[in-house]
N, C-alpha and C. Protein backbone atom coordinates (compact mmCIF):
# COMPACT_ATOMS: atom_id res chain seq x y z
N UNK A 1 65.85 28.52 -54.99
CA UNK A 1 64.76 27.64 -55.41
C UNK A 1 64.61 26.50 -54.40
N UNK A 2 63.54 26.16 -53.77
CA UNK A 2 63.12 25.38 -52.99
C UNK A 2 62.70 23.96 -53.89
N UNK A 3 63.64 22.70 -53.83
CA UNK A 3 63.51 21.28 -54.14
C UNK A 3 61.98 21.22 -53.58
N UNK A 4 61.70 19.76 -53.63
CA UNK A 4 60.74 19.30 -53.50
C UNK A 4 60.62 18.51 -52.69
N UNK A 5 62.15 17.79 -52.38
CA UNK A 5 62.68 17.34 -50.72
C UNK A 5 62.38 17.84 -50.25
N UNK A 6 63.11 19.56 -49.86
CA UNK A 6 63.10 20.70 -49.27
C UNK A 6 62.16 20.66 -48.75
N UNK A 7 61.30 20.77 -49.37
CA UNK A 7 59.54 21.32 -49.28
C UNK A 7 58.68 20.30 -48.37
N UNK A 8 58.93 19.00 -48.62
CA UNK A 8 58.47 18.26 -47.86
C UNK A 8 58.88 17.87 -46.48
N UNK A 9 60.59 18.14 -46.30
CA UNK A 9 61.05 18.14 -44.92
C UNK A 9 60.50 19.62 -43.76
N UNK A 10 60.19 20.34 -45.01
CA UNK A 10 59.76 21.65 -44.08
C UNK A 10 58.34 21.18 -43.68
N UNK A 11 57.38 20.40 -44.25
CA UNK A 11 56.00 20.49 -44.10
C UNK A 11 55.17 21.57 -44.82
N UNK A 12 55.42 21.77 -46.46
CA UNK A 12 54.99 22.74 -47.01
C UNK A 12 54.27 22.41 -48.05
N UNK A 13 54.73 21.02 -48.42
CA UNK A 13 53.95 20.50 -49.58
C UNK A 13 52.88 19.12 -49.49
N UNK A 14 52.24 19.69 -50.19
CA UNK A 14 51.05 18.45 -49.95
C UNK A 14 51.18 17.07 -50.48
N UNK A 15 50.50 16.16 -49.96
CA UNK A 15 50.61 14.98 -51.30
C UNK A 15 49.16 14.94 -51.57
N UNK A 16 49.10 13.68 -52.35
CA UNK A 16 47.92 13.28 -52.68
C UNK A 16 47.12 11.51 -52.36
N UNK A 17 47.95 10.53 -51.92
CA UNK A 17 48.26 9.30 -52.21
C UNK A 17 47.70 8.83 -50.82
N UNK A 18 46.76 7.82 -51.36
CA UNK A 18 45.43 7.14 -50.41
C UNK A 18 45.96 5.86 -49.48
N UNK A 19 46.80 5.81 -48.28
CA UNK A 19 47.08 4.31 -47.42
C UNK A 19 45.59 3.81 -47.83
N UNK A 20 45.79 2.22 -47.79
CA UNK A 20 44.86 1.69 -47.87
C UNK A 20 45.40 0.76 -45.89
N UNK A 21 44.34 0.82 -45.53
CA UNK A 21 44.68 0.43 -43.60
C UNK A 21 44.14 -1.38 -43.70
N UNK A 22 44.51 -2.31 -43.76
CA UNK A 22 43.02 -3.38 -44.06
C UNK A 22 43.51 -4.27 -42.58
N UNK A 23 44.18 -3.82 -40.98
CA UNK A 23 44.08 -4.72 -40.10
C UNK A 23 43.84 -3.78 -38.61
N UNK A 24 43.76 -4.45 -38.22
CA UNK A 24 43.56 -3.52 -36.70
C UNK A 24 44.48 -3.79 -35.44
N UNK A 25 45.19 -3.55 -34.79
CA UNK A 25 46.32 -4.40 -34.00
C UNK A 25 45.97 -4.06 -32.29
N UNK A 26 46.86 -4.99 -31.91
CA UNK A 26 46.66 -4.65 -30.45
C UNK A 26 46.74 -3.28 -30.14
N UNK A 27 46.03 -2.65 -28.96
CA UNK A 27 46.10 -1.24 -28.53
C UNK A 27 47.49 -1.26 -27.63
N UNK A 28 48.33 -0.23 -27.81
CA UNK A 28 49.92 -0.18 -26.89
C UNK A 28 50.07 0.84 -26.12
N UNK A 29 49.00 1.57 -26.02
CA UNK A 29 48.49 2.55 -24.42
C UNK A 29 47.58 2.16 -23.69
N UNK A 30 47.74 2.43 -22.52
CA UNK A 30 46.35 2.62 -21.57
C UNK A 30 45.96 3.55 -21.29
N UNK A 31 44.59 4.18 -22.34
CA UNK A 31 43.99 4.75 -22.19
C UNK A 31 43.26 5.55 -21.58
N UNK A 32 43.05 4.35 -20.67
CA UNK A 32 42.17 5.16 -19.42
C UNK A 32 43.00 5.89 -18.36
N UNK A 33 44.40 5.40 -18.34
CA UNK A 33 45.36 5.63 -17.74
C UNK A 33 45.68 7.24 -17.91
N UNK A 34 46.13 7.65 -19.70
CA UNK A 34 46.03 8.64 -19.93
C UNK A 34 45.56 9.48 -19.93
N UNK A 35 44.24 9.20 -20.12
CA UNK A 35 43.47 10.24 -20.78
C UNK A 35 42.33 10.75 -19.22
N UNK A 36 41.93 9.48 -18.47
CA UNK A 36 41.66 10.21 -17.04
C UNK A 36 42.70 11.03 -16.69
N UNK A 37 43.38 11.03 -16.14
CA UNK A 37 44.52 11.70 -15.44
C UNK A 37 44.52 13.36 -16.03
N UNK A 38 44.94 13.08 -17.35
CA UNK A 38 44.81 14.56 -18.32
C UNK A 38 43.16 15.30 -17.91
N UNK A 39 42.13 14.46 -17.99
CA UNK A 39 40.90 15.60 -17.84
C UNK A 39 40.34 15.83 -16.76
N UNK A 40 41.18 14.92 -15.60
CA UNK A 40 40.63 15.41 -14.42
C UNK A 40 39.32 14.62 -14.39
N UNK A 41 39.14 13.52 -14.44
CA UNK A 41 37.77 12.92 -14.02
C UNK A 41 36.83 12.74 -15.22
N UNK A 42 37.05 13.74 -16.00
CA UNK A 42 36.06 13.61 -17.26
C UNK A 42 36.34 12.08 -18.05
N UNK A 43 34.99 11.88 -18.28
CA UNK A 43 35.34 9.69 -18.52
C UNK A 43 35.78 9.19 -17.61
N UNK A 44 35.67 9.73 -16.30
CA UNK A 44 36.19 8.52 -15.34
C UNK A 44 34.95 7.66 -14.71
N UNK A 45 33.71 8.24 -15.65
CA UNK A 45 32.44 7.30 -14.90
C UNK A 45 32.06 5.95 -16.04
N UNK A 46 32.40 4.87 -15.18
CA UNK A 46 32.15 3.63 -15.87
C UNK A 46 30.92 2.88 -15.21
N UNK A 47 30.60 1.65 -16.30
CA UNK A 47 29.57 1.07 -16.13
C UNK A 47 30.04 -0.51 -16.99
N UNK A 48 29.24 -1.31 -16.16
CA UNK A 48 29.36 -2.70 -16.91
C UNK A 48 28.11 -2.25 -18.15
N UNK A 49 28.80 -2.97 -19.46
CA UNK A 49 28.12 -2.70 -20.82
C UNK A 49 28.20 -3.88 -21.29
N UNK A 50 26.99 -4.43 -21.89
CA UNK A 50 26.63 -5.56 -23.16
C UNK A 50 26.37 -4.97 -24.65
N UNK A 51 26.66 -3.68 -24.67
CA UNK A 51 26.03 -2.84 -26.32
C UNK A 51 27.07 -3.47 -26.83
N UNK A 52 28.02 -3.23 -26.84
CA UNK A 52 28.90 -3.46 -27.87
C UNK A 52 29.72 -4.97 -28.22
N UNK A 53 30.17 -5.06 -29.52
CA UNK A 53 30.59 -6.11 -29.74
C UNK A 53 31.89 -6.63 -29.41
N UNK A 54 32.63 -7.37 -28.81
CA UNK A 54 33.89 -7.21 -28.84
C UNK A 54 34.46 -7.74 -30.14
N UNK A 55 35.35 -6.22 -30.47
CA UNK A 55 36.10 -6.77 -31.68
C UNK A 55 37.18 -7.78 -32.36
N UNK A 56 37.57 -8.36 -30.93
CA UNK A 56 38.59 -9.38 -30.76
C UNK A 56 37.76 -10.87 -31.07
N UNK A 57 37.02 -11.10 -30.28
CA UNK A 57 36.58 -12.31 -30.18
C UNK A 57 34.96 -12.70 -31.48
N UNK A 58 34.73 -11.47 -31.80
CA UNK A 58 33.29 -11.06 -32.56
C UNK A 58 31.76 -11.51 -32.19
N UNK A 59 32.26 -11.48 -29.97
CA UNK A 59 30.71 -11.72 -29.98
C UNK A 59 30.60 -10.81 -28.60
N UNK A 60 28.97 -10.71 -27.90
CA UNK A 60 29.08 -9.84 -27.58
C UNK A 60 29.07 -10.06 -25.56
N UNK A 61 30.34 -9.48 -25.61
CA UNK A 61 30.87 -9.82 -23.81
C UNK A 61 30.94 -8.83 -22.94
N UNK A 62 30.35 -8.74 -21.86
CA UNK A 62 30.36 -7.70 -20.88
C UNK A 62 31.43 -7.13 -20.66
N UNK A 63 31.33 -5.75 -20.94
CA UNK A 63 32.85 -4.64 -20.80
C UNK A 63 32.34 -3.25 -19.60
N UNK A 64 33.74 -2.85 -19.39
CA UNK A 64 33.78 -1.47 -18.79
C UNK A 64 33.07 -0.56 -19.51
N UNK A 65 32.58 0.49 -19.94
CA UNK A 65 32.09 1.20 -21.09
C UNK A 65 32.36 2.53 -19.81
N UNK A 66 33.48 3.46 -20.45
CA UNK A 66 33.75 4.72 -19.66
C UNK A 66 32.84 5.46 -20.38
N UNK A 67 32.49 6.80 -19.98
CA UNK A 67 31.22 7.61 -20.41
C UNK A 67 31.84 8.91 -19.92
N UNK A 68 31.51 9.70 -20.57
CA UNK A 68 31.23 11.24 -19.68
C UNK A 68 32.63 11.59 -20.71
N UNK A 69 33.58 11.58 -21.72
CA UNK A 69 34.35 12.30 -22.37
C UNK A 69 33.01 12.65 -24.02
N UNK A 70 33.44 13.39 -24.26
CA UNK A 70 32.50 14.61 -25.07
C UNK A 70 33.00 14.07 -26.38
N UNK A 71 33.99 14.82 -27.22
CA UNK A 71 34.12 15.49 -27.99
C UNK A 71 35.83 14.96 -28.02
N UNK A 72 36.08 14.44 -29.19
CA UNK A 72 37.44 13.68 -29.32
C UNK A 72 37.87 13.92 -31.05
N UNK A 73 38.67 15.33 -30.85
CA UNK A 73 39.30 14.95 -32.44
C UNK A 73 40.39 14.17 -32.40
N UNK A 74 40.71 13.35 -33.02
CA UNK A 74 41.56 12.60 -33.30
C UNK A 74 42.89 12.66 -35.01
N UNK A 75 44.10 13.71 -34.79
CA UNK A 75 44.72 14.32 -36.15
C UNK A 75 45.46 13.05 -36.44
N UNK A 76 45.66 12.87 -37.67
CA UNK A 76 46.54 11.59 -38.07
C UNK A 76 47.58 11.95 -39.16
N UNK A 77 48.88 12.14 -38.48
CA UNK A 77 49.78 12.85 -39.35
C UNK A 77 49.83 11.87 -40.85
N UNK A 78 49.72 12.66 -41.84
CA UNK A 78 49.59 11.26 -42.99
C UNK A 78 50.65 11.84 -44.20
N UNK A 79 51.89 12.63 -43.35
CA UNK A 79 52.93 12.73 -43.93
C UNK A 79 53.76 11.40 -44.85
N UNK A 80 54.55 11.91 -45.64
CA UNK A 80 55.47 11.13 -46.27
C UNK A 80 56.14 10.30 -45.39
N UNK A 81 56.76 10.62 -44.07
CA UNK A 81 57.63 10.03 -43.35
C UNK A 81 56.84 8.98 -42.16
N UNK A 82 55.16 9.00 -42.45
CA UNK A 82 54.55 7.71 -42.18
C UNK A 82 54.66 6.74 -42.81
N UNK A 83 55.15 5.49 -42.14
CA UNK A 83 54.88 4.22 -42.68
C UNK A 83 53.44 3.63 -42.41
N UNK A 84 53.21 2.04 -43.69
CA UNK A 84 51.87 1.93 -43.17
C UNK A 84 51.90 1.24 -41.60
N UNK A 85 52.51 0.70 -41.53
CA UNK A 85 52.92 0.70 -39.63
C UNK A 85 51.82 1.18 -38.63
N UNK A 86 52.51 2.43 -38.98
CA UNK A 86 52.54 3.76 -38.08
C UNK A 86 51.19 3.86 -38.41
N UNK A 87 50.56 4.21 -39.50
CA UNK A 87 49.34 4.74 -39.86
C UNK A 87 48.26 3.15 -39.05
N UNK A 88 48.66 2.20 -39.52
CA UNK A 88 47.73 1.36 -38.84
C UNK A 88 47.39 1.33 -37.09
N UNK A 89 49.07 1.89 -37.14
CA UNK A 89 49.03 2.03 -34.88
C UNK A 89 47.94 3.34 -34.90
N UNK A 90 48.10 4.27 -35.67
CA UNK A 90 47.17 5.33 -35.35
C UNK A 90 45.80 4.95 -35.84
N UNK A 91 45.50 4.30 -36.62
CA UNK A 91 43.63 3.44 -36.51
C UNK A 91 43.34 2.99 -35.57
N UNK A 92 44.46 1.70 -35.46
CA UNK A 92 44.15 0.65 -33.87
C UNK A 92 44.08 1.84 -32.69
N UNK A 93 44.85 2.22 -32.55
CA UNK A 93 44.36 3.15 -30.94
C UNK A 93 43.68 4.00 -31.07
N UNK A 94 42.83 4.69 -32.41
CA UNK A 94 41.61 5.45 -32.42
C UNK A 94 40.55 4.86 -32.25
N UNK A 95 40.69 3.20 -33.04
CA UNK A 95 39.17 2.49 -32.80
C UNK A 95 38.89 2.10 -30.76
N UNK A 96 40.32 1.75 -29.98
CA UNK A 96 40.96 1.67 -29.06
C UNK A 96 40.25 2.89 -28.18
N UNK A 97 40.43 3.82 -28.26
CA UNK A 97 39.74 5.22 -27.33
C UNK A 97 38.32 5.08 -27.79
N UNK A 98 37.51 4.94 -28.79
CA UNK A 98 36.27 4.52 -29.19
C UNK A 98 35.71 3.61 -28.48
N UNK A 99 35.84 2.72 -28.27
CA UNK A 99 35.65 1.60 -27.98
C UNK A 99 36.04 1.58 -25.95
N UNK A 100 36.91 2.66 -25.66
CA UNK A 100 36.68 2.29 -24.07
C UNK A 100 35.62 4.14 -23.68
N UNK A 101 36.13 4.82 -24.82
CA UNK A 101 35.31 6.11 -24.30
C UNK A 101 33.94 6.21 -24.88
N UNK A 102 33.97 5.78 -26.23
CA UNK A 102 32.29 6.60 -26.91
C UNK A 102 31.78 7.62 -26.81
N UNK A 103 33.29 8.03 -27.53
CA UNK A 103 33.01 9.68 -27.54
C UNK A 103 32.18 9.97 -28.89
N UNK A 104 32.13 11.48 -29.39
CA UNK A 104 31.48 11.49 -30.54
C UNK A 104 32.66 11.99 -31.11
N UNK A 105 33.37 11.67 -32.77
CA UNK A 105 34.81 11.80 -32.58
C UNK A 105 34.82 12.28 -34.30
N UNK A 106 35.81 13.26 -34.48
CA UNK A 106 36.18 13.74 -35.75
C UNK A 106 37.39 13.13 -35.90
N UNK A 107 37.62 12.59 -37.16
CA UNK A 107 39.08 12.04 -37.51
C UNK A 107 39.01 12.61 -38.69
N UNK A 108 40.64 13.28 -38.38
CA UNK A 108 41.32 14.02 -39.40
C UNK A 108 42.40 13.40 -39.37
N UNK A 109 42.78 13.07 -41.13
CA UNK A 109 43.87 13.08 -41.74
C UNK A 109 44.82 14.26 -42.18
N UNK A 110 45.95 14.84 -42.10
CA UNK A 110 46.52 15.65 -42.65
C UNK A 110 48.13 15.55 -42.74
N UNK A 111 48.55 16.00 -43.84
CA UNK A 111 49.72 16.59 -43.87
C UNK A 111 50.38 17.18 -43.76
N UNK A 112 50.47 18.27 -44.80
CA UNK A 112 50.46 19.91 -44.59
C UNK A 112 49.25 20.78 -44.60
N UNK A 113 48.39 19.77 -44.86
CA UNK A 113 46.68 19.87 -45.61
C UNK A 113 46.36 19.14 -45.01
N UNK A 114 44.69 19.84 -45.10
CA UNK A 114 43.35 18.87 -44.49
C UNK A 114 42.35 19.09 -46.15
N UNK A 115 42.49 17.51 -46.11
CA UNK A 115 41.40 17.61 -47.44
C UNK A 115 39.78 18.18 -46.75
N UNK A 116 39.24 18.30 -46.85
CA UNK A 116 38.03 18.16 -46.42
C UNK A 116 37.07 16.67 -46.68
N UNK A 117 37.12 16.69 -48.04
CA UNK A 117 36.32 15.35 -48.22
C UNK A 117 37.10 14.02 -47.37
N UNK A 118 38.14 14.03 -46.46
CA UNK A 118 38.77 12.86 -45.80
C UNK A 118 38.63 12.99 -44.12
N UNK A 119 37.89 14.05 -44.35
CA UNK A 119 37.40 14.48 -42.61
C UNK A 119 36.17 14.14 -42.19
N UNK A 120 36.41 12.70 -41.47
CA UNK A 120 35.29 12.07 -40.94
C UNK A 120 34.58 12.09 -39.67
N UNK A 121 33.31 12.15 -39.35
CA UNK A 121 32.22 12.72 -38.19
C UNK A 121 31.79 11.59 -37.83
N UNK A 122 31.91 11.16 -36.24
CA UNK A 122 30.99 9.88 -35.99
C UNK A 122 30.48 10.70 -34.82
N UNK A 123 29.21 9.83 -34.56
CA UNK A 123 28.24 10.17 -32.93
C UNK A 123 28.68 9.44 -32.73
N UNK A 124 28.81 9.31 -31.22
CA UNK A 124 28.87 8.15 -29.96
C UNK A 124 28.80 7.00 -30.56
N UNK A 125 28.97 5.55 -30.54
CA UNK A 125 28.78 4.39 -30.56
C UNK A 125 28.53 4.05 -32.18
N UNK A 126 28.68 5.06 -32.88
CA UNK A 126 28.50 4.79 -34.31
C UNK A 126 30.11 5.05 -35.44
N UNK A 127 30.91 3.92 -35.09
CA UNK A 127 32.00 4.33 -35.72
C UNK A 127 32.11 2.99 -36.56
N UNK A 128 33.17 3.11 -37.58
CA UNK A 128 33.30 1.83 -38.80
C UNK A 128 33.68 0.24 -38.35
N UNK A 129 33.80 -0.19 -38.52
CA UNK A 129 33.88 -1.82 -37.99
C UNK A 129 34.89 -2.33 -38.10
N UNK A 130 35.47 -1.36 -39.27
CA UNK A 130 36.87 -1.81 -39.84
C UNK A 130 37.53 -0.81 -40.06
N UNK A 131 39.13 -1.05 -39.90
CA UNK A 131 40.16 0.06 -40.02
C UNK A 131 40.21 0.40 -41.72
N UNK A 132 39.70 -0.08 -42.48
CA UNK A 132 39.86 -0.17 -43.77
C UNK A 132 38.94 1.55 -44.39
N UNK A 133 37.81 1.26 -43.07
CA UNK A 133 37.37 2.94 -43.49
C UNK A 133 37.34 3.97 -42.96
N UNK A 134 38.54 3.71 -42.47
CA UNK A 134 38.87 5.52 -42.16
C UNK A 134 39.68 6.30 -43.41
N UNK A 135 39.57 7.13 -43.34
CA UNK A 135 40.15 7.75 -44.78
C UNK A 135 41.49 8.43 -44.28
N UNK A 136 42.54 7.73 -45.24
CA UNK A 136 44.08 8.34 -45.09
C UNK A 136 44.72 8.38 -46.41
N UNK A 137 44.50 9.68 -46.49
CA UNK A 137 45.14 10.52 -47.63
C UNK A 137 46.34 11.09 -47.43
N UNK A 138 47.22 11.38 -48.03
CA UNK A 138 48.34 12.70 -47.51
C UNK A 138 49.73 11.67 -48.56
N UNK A 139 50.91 11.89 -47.94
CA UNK A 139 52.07 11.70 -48.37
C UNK A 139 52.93 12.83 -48.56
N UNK A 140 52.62 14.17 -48.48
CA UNK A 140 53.10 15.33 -48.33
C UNK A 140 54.06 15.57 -47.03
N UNK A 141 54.29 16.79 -46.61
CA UNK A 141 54.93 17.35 -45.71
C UNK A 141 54.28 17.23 -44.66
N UNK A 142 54.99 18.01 -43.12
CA UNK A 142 54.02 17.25 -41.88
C UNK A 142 53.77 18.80 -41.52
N UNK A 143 52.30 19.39 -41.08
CA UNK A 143 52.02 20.32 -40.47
C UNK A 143 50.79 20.22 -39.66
N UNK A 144 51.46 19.77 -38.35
CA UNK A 144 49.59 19.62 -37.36
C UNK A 144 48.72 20.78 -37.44
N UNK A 145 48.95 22.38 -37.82
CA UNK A 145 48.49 23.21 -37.61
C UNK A 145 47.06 23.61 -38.31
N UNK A 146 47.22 23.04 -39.46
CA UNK A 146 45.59 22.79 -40.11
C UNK A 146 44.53 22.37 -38.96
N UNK A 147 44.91 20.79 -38.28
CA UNK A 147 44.04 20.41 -37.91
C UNK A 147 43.99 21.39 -36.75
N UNK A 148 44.88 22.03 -36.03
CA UNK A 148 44.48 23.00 -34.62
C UNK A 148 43.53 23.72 -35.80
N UNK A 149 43.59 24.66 -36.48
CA UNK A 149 42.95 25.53 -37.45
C UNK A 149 41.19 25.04 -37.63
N UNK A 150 40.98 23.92 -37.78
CA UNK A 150 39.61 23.48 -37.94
C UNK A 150 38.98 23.21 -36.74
N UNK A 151 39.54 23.05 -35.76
CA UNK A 151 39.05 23.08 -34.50
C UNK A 151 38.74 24.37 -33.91
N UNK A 152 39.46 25.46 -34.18
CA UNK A 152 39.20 26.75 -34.08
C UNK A 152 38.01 27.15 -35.00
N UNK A 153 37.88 26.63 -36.06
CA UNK A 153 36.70 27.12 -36.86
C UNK A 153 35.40 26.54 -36.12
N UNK A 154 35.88 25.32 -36.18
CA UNK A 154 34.56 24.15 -36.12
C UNK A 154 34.08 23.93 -34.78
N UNK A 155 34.82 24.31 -33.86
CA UNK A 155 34.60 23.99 -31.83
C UNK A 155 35.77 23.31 -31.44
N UNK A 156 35.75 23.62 -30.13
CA UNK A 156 37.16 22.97 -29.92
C UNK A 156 36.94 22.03 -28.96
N UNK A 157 37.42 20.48 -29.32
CA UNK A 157 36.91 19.61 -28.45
C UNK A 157 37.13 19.42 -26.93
N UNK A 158 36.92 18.57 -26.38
CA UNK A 158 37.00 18.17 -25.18
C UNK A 158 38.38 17.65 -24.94
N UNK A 159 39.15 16.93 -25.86
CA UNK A 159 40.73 16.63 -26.39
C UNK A 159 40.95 16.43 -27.48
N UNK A 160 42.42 16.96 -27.83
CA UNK A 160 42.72 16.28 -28.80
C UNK A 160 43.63 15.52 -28.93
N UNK A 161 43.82 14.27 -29.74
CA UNK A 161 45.17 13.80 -29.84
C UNK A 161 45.42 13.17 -30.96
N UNK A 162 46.82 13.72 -31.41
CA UNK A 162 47.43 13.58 -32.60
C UNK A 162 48.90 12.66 -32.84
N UNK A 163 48.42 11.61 -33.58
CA UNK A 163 49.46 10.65 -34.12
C UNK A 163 50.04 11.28 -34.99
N UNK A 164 51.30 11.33 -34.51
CA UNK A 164 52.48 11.42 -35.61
C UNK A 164 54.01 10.72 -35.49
N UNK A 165 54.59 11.18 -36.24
CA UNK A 165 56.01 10.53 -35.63
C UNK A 165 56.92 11.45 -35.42
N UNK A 166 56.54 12.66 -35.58
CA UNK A 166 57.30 13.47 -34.17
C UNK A 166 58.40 14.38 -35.06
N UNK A 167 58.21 13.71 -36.32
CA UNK A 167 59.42 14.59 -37.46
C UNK A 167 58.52 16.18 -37.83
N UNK A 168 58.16 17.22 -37.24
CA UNK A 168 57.56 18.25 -37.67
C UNK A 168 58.76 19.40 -37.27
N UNK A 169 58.26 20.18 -38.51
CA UNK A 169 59.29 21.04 -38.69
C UNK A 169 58.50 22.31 -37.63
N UNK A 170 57.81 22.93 -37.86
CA UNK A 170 57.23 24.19 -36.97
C UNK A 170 55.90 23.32 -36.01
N UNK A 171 56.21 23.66 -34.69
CA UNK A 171 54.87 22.88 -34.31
C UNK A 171 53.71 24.18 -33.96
N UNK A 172 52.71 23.67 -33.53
CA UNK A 172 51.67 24.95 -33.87
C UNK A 172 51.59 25.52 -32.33
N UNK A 173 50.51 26.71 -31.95
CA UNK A 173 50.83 27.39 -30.93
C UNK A 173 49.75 26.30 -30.06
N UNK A 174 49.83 26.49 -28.75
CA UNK A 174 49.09 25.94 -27.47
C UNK A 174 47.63 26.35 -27.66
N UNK A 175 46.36 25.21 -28.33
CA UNK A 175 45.46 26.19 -28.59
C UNK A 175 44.72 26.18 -26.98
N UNK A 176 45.38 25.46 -25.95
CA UNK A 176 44.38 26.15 -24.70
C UNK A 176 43.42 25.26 -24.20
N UNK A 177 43.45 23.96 -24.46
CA UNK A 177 42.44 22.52 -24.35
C UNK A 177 43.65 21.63 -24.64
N UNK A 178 43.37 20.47 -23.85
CA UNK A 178 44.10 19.27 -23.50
C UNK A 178 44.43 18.89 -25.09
N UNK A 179 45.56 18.77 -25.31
CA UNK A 179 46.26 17.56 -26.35
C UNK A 179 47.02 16.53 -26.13
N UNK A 180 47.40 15.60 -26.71
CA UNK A 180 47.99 14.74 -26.51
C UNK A 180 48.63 13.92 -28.04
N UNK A 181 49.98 14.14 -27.38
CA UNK A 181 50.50 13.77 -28.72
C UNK A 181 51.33 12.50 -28.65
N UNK A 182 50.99 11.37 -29.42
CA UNK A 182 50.89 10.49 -29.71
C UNK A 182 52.00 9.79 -30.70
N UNK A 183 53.23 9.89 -30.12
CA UNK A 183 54.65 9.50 -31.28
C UNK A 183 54.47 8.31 -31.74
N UNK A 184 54.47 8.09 -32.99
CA UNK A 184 55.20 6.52 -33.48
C UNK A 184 56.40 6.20 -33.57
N UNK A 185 57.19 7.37 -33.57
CA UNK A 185 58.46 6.74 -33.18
C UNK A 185 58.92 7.08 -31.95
N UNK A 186 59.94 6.95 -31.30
CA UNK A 186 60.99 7.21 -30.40
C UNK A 186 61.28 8.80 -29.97
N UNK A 187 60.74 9.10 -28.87
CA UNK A 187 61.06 10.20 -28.48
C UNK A 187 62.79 10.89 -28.22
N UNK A 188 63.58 11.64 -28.79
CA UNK A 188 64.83 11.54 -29.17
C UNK A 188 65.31 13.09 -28.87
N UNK A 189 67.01 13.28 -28.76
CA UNK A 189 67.34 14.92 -28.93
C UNK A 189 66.74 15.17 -30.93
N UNK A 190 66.70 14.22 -31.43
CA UNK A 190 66.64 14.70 -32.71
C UNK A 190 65.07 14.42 -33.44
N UNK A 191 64.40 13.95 -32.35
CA UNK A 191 63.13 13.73 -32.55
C UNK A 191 62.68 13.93 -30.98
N UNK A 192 62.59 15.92 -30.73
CA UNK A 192 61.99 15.73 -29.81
C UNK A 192 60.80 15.66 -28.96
N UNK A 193 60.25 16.46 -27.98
CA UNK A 193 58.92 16.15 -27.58
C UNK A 193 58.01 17.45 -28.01
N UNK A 194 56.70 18.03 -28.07
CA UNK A 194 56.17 18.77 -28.48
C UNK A 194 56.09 19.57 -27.50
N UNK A 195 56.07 21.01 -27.97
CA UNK A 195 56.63 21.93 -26.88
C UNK A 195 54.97 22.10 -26.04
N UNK A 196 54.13 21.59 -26.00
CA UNK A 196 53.33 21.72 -25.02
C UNK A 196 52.15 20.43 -25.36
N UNK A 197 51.46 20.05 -24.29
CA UNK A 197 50.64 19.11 -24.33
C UNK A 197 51.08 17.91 -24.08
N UNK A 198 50.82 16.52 -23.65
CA UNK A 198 51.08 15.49 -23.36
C UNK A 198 52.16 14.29 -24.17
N UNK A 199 52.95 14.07 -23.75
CA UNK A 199 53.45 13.51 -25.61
C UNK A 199 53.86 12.06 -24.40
N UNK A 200 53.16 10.89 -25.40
CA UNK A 200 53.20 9.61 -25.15
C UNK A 200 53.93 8.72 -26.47
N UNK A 201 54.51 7.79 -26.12
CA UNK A 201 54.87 6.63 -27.32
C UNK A 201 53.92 5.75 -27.69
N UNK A 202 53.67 5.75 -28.73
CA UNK A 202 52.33 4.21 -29.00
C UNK A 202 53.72 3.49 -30.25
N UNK A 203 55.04 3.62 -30.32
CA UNK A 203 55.61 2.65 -30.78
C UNK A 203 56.42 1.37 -30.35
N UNK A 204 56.03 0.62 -31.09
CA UNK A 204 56.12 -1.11 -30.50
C UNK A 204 57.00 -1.68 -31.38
């Protein structure tokens, strides 16, 4: 008989239980750093920009605005073994790639599961204002493989990259397009790196 520990250290069981996110924090990658390098030029064309607001200061100041990246899912492990921490570092550096790329961007929450109703669609330059509305559901077990799974259904983006903290029991196969995986914790022999795709620290 399989506990319910069990079940959740394997990444088998779901939860149900809503983070509420209500701050936004400094970004602890460089972005452009990463994520040029990985696509080979794609978003490496910038321009001085007045559209947008800066979210730091709340008025509106001439920025870099990179262009030319597509299509950005963004998975947000929303396992049990996330803290709200962790879940807030993975808002801040999603609003963070938004905000230097303007991509058009799917954010998925999951666990072992992808709810559907918590899988959110923005166009370009149209994303929430506040970390408070992105939707993070889960508390279950950790399985990135859903979200590879909906990308296979749905198109497969231009990148993907997925916050987690690196505790996954089976990781999923190489779907064949840039990933990048995104630890909150400490890359370790007992927390190690993902057997393919980019794996960076965003913990501070």
């Amino acid at each position: 008989m399989v506990t319910t520990q069990q079940a959740k250290d394997s990444g088998t069981l779901p939860g149900n239980v809503a983070q509420a996110i209500d701050k936004r924090n400094e970004s602890a990658i460089s972005w452009q750093d990463q994520l040029n390098d990985l696509m080979s030029g794609i978003g490496s064309l910038s321009e001085q920009s007045w559209a947008k607001k800066n979210r730091r200061f709340e008025e509106y100041l001439p920025g870099i605005e990179t262009r030319g990246l597509g299509h950005v899912v963004i998975g947000t492990d929303t396992s049990g073994s996330m803290d709200k921490s962790e879940l807030e570092r993975a808002v801040s550096e999603t609003m963070e790639v938004c905000d230097i790329y303007s991509p058009d961007l799917t954010f998925i929450p999951c666990d072992s599961r992808i709810d559907d109703d918590t899988v959110q669609q923005f166009e370009s330059g149209c994303y929430p204002d506040d970390a408070s509305e992105f939707n993070l559901h889960g508390g279950g077990g950790t399985d990135p493989k859903p979200v590879f799974d909906w990308c296979a259904e749905n198109g497969e983006p231009d990148v993907m990259i997925f916050f987690t903290d690196g505790y996954v029991y089976k990781w999923p196969e190489d779907p064949g397009y840039p990933v990048v995986w995104a630890f909150t914790s400490p890359v370790t022999k007992h927390n190690p790196p993902a057997p393919f795709g980019t794996v960076i620290e965003c913990c501070i």
